[in-house]
PDB file of N, CA and C in Angstrom:
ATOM      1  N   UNK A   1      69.127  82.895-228.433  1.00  0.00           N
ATOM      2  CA  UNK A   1      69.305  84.249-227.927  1.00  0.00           C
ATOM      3  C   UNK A   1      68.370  84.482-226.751  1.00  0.00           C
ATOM      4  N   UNK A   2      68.559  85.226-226.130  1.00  0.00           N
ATOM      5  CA  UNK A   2      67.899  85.573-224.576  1.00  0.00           C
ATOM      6  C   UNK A   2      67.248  86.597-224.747  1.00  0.00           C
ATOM      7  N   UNK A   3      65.395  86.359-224.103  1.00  0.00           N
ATOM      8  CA  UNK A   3      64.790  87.332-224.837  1.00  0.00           C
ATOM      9  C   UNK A   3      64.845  88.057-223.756  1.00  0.00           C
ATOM     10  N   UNK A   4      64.830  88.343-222.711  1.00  0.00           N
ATOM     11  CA  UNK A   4      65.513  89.674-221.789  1.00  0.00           C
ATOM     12  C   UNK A   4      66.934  89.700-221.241  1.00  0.00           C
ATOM     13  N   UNK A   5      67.500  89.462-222.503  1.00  0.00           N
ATOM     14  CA  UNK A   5      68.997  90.270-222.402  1.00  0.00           C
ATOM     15  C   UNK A   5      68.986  91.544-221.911  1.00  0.00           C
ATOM     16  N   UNK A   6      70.118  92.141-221.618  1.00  0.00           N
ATOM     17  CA  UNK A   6      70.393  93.765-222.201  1.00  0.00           C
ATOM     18  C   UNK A   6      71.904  93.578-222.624  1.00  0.00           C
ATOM     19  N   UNK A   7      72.151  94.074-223.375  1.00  0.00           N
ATOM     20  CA  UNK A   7      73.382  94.435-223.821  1.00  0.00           C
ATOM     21  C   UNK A   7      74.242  95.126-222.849  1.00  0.00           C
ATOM     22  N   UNK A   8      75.554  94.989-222.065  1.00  0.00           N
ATOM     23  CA  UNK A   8      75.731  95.884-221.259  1.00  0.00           C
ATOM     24  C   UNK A   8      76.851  96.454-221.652  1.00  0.00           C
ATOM     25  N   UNK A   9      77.535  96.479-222.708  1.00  0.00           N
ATOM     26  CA  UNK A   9      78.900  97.419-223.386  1.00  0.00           C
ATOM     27  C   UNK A   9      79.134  96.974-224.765  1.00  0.00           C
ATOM     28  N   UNK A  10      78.830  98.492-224.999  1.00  0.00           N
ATOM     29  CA  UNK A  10      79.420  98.253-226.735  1.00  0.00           C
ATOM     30  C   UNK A  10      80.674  98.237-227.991  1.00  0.00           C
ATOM     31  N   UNK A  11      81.277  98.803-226.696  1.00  0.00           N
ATOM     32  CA  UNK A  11      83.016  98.341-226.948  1.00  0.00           C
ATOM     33  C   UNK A  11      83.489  97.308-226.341  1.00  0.00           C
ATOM     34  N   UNK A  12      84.630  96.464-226.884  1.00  0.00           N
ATOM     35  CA  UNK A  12      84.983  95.347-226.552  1.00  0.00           C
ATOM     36  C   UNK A  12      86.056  95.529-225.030  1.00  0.00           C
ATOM     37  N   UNK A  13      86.302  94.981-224.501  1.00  0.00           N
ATOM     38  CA  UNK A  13      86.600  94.854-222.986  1.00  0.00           C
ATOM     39  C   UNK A  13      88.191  93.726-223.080  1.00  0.00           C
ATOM     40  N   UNK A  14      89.364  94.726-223.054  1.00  0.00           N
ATOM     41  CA  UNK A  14      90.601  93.552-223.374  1.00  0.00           C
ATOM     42  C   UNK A  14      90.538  92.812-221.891  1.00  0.00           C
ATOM     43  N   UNK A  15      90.627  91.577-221.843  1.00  0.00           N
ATOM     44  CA  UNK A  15      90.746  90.806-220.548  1.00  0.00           C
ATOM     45  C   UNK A  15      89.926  89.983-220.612  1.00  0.00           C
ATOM     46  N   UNK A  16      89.805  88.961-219.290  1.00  0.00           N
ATOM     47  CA  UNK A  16      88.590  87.936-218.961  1.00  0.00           C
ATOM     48  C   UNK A  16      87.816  88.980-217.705  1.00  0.00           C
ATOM     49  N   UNK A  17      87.773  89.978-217.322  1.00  0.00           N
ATOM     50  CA  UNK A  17      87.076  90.502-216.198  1.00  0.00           C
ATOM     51  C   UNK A  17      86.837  91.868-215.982  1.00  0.00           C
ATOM     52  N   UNK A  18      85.756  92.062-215.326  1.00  0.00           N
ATOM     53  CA  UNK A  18      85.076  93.420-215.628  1.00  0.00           C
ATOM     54  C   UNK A  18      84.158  93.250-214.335  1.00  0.00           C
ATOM     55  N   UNK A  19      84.149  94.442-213.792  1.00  0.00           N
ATOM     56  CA  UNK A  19      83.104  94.885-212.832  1.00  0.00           C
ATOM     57  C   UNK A  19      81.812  95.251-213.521  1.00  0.00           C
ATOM     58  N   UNK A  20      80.452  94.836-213.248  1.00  0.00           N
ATOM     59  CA  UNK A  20      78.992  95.746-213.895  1.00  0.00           C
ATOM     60  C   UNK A  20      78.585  96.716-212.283  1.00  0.00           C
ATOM     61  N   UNK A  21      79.150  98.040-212.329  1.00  0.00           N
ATOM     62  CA  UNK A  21      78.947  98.865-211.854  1.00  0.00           C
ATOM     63  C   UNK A  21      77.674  99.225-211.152  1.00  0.00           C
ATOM     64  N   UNK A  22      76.456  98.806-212.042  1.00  0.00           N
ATOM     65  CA  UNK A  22      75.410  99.234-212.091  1.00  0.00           C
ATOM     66  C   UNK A  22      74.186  97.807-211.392  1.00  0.00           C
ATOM     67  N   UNK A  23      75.144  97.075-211.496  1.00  0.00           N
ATOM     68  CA  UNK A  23      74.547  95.830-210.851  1.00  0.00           C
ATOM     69  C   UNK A  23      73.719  96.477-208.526  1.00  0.00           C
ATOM     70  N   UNK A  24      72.389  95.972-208.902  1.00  0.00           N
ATOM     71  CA  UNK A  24      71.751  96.625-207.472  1.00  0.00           C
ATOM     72  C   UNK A  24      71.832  95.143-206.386  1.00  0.00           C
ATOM     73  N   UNK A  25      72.038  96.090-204.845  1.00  0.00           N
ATOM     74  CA  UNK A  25      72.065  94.792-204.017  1.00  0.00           C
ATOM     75  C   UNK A  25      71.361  94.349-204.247  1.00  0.00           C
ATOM     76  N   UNK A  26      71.131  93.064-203.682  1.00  0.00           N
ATOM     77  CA  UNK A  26      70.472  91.668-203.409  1.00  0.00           C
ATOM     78  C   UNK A  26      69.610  90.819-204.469  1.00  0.00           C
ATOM     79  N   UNK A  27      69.891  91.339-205.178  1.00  0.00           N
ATOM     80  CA  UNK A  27      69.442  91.065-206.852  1.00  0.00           C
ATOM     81  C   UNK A  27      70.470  89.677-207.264  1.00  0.00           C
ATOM     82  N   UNK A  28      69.823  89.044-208.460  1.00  0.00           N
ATOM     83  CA  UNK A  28      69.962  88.121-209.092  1.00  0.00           C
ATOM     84  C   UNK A  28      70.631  88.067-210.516  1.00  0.00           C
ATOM     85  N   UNK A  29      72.330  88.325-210.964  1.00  0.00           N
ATOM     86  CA  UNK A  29      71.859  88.821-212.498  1.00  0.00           C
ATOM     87  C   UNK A  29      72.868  87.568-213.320  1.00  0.00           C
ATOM     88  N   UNK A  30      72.193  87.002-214.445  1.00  0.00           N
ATOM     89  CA  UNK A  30      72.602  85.874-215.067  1.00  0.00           C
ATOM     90  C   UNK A  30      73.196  86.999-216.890  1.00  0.00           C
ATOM     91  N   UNK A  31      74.846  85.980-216.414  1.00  0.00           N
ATOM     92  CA  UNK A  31      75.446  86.985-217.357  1.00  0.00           C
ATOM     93  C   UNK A  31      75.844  85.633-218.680  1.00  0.00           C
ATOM     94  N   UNK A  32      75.899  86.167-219.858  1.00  0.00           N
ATOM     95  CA  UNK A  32      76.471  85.127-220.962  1.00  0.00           C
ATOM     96  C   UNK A  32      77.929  86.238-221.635  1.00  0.00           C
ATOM     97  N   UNK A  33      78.662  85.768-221.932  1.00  0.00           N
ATOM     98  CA  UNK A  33      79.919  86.307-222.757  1.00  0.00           C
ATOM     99  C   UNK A  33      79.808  85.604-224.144  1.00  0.00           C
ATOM    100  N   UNK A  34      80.538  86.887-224.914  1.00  0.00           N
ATOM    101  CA  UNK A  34      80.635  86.548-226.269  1.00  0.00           C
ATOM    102  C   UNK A  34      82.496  87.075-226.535  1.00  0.00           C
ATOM    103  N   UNK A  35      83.079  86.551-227.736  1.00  0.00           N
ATOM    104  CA  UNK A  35      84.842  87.014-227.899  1.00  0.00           C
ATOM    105  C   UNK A  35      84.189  87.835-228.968  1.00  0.00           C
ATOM    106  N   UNK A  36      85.197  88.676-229.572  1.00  0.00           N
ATOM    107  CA  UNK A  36      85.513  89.169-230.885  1.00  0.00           C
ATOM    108  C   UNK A  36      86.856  88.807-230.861  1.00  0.00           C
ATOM    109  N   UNK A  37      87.413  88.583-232.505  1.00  0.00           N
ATOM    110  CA  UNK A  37      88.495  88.135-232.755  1.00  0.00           C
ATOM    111  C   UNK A  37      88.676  89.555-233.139  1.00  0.00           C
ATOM    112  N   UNK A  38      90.421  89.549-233.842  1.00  0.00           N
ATOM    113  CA  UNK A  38      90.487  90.737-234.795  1.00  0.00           C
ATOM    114  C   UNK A  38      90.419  91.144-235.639  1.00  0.00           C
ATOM    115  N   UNK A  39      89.482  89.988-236.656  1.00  0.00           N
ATOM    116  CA  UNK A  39      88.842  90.501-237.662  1.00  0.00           C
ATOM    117  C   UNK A  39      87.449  91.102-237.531  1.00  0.00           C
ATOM    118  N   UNK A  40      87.109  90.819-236.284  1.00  0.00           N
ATOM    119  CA  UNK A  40      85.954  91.320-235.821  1.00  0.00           C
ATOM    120  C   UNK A  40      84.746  90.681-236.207  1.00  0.00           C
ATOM    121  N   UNK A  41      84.475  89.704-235.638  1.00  0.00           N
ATOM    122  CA  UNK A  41      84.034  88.199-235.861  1.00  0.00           C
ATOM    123  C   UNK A  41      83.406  88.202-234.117  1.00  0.00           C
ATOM    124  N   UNK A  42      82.297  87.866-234.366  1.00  0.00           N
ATOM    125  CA  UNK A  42      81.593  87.533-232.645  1.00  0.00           C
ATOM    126  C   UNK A  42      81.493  86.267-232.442  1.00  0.00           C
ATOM    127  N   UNK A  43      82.212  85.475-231.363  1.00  0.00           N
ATOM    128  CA  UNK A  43      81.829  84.276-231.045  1.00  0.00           C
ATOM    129  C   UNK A  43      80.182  84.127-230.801  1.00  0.00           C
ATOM    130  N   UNK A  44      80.010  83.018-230.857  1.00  0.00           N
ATOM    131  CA  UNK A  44      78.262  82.294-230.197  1.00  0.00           C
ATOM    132  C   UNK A  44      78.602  82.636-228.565  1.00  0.00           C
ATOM    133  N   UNK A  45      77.790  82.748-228.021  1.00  0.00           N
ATOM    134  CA  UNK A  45      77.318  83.152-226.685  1.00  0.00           C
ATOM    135  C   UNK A  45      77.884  81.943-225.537  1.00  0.00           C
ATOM    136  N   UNK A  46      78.525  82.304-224.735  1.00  0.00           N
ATOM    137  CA  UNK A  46      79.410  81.228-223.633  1.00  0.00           C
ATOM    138  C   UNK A  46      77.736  80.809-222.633  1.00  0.00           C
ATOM    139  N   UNK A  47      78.191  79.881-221.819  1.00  0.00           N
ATOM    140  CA  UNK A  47      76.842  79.279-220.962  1.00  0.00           C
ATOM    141  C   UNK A  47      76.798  80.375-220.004  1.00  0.00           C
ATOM    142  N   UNK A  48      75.638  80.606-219.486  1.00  0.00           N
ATOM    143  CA  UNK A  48      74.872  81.213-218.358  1.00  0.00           C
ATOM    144  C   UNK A  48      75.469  81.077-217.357  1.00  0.00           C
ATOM    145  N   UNK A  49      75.971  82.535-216.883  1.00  0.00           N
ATOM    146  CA  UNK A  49      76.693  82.261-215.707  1.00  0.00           C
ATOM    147  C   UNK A  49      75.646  82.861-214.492  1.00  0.00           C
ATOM    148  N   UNK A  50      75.345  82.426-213.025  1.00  0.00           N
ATOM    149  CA  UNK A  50      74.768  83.038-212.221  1.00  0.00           C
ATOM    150  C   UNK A  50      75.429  84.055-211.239  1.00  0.00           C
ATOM    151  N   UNK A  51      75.394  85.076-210.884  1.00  0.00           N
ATOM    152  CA  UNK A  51      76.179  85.992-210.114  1.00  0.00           C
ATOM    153  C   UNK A  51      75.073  86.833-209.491  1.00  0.00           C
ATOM    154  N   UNK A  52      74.776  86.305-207.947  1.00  0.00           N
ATOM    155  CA  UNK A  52      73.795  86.654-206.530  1.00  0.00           C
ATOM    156  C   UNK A  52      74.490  87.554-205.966  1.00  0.00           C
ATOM    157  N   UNK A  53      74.209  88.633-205.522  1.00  0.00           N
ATOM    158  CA  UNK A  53      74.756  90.569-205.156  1.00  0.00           C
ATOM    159  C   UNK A  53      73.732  90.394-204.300  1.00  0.00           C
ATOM    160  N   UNK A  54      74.742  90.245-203.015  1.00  0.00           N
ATOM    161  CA  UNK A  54      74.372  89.954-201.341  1.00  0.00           C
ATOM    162  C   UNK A  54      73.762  91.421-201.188  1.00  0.00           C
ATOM    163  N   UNK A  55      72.988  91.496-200.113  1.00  0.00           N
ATOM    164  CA  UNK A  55      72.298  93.048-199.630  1.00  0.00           C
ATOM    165  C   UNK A  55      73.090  93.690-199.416  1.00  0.00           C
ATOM    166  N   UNK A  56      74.414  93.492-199.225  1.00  0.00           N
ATOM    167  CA  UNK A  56      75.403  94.945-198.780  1.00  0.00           C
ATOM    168  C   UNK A  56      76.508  94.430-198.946  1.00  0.00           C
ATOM    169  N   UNK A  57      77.588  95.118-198.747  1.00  0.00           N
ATOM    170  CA  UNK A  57      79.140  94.713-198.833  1.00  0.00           C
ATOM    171  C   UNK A  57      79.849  93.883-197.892  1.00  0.00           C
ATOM    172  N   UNK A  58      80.223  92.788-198.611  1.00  0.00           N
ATOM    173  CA  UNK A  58      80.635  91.851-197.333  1.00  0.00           C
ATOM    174  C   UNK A  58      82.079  92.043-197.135  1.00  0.00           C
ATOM    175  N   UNK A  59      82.109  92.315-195.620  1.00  0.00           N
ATOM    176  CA  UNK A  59      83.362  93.047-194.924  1.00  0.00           C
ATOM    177  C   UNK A  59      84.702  92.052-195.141  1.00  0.00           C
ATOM    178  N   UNK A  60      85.587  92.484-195.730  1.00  0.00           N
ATOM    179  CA  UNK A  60      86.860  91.720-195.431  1.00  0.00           C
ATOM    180  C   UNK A  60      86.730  90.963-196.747  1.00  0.00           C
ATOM    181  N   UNK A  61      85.977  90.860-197.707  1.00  0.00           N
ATOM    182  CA  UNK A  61      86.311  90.293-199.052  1.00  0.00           C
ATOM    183  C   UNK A  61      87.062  90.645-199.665  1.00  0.00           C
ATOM    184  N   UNK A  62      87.400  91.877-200.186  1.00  0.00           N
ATOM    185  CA  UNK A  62      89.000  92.630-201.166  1.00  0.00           C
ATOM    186  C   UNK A  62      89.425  93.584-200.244  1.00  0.00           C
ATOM    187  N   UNK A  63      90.550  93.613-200.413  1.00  0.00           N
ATOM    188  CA  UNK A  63      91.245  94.553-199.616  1.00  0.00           C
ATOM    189  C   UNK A  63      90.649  95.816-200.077  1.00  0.00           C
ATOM    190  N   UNK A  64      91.013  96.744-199.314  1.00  0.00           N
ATOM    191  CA  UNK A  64      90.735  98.720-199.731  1.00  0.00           C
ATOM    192  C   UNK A  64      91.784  99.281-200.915  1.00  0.00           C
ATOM    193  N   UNK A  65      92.575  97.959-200.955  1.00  0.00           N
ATOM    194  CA  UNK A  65      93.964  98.530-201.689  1.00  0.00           C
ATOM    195  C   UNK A  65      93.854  97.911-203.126  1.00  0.00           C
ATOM    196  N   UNK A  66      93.268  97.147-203.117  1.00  0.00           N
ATOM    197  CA  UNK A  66      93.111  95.964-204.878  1.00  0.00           C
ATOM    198  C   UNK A  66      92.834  96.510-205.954  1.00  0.00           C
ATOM    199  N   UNK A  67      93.138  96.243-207.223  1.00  0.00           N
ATOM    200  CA  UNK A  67      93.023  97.259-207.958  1.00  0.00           C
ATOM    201  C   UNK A  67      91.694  96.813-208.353  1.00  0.00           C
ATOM    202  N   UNK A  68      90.509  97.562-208.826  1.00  0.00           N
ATOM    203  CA  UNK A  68      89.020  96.940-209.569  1.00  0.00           C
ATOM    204  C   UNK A  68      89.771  96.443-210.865  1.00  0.00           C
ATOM    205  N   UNK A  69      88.857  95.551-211.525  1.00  0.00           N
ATOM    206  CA  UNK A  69      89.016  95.273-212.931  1.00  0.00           C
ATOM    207  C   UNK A  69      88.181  96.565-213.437  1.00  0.00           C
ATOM    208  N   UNK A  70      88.285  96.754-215.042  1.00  0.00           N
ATOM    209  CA  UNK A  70      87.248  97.558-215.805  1.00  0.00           C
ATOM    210  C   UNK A  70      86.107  97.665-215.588  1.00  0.00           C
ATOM    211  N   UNK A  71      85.126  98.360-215.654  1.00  0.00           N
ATOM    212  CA  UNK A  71      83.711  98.418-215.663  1.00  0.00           C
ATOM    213  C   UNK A  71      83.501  97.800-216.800  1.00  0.00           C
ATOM    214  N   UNK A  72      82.254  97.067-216.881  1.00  0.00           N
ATOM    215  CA  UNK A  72      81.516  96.034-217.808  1.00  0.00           C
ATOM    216  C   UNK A  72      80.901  97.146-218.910  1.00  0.00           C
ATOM    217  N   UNK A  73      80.100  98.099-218.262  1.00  0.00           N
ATOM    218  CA  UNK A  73      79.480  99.448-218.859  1.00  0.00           C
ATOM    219  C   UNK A  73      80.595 100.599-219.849  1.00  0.00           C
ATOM    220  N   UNK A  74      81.424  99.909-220.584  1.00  0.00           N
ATOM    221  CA  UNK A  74      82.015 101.143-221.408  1.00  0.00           C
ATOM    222  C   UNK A  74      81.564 101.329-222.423  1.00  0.00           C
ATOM    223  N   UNK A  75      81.247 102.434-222.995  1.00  0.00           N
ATOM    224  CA  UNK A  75      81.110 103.007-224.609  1.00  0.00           C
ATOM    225  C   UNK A  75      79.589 103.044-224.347  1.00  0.00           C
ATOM    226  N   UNK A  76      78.648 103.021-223.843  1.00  0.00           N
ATOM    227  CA  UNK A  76      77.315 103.134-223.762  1.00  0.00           C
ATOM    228  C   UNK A  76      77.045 104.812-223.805  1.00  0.00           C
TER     229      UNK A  76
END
């Protein structure tokens, strides 16, 4: 277990993808995933993923029109 985790949603999230809203530029943030089945059963923790949040918005990456995925932050 990761001793500076944070937990970032306490309801489960249907899909593989989610925006963390709250994520600050130019920062560093290392994310792990877990499943629930539907008996409600938590998988063991997936490997360390790294995800680097450039100083500002880089122009011409998603269109203005794309739909976001979910926020990562629900039920908190």
């Amino acid at each position: 277990m990761c001793e500076k985790c944070e937990r970032i949603n306490s309801l489960p999230i249907a899909g593989t993808t989610c925006v963390d809203n709250l994520a600050k530029d130019n920062g560093k943030y290392y994310y792990v995933i877990t499943a629930i089945n539907a008996a409600g059963r938590i998988s063991s923790s997936s490997n360390e993923a790294i995800a680097p949040i450039p100083d500002e918005k880089q122009p011409g990456t998603v269109p203005a029109d794309f739909p976001l995925p979910p926020s990562c932050r629900v039920g908190d």
